[in-house]
C-alpha atoms as a PDB file:
ATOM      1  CA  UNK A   1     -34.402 283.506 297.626  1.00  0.00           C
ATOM      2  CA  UNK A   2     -33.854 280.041 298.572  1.00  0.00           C
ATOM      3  CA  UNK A   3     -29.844 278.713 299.234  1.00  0.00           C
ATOM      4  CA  UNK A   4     -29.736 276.796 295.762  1.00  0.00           C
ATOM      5  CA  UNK A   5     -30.390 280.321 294.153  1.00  0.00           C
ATOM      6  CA  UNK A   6     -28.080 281.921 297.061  1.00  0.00           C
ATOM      7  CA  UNK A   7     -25.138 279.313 295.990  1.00  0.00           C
ATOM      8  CA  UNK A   8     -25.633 279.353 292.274  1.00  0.00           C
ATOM      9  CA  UNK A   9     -25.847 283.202 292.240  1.00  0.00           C
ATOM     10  CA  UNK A  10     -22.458 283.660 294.760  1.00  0.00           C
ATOM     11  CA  UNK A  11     -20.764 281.216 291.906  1.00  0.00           C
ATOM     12  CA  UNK A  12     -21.548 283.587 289.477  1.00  0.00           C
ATOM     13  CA  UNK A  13     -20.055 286.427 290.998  1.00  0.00           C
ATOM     14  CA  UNK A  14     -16.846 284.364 291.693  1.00  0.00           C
ATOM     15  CA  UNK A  15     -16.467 283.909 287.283  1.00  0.00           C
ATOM     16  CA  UNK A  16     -15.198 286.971 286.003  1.00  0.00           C
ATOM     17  CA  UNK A  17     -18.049 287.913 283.259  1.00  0.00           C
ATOM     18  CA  UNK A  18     -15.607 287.688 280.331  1.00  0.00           C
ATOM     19  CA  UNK A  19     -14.805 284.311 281.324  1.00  0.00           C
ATOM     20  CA  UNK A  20     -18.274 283.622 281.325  1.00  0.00           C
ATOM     21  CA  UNK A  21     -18.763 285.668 278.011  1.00  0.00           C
ATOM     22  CA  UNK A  22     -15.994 283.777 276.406  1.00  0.00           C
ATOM     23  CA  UNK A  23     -17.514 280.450 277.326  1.00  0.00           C
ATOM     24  CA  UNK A  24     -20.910 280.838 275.852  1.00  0.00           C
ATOM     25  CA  UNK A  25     -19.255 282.420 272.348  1.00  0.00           C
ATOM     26  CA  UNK A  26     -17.423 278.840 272.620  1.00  0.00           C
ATOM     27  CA  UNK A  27     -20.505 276.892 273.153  1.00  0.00           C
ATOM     28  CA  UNK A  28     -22.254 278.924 270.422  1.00  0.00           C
ATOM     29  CA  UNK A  29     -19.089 278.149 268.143  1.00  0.00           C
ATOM     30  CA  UNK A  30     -19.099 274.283 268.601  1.00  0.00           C
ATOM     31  CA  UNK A  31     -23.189 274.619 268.051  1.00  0.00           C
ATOM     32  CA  UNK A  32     -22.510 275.984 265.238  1.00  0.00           C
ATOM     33  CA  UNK A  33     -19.990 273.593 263.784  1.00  0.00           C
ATOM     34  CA  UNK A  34     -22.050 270.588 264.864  1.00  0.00           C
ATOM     35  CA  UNK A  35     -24.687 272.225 262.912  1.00  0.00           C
ATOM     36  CA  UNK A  36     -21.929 272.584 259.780  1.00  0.00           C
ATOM     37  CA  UNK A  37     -20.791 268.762 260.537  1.00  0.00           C
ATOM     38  CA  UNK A  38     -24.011 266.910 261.096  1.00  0.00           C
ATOM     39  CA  UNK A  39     -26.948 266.612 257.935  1.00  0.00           C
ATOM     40  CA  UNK A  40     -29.845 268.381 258.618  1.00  0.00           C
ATOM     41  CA  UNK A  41     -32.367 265.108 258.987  1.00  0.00           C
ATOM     42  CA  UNK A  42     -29.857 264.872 261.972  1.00  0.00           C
ATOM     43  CA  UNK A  43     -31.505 268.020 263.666  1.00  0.00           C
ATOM     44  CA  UNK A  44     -34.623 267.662 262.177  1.00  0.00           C
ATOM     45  CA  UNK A  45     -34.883 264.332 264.010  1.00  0.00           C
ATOM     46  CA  UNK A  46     -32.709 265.421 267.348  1.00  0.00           C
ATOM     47  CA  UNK A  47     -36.013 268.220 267.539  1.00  0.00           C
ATOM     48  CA  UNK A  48     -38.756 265.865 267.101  1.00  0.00           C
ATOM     49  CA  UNK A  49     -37.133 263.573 269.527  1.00  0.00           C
ATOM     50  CA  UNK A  50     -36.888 266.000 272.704  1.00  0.00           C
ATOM     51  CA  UNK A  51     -40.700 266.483 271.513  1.00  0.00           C
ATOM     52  CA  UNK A  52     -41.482 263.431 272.299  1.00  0.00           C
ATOM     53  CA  UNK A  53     -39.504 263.233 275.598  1.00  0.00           C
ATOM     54  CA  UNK A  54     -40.916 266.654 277.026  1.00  0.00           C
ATOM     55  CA  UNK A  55     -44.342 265.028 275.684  1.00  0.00           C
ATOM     56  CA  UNK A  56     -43.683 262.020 277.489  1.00  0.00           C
ATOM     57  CA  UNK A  57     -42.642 263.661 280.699  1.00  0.00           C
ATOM     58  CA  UNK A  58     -45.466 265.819 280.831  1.00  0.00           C
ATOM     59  CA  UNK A  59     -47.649 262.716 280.497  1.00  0.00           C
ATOM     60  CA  UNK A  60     -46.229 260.875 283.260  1.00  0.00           C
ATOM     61  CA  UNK A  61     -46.721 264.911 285.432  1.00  0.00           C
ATOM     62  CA  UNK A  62     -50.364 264.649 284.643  1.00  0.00           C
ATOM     63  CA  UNK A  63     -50.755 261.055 285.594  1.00  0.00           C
ATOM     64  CA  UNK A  64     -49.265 261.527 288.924  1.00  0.00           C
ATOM     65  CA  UNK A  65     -51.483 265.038 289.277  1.00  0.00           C
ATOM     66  CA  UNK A  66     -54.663 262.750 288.145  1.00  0.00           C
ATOM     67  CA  UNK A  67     -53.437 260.227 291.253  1.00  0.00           C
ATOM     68  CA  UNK A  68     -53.152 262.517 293.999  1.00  0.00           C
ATOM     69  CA  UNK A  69     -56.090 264.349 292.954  1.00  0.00           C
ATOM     70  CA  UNK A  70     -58.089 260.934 293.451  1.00  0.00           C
ATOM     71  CA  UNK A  71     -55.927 260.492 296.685  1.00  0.00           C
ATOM     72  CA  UNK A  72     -57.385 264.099 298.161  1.00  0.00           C
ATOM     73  CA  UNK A  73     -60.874 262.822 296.905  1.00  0.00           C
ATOM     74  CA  UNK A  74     -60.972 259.806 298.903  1.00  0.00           C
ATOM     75  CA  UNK A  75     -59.769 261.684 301.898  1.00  0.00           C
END
């Protein structure tokens, strides 16, 4: 386990787990009434949108793989 993982897991242990359990019902409550508040082209749009991004960042990840695979090649 590397110290990120260490740190992030001691944090954990320092929130009592119905704090924590409390806080994700409250996220999945305001979810929910964002889901109640905004028209469904809203979402419809909001998911076709972090398509493209993830699509887009997953292009740029292959160009860079494509470069340093040329880089080795030369070497």
């Amino acid at each position: 386990m590397d110290e990120h993982t260490t740190r992030h897991r001691s944090f954990e242990d320092q929130i009592p787990e119905d704090v924590r359990r409390h806080a994700r019902a409250a996220r999945e409550e305001m979810r929910e009434s964002m889901k109640a508040f905004l028209p469904p082209k809203f979402w419809e749009h909001s998911r076709k949108a972090r398509k493209e991004m993830l699509l887009a960042w997953r292009s740029m990840l292959d160009a860079a793989l494509e470069r340093m695979d040329k880089k080795e090649e030369q070497l």
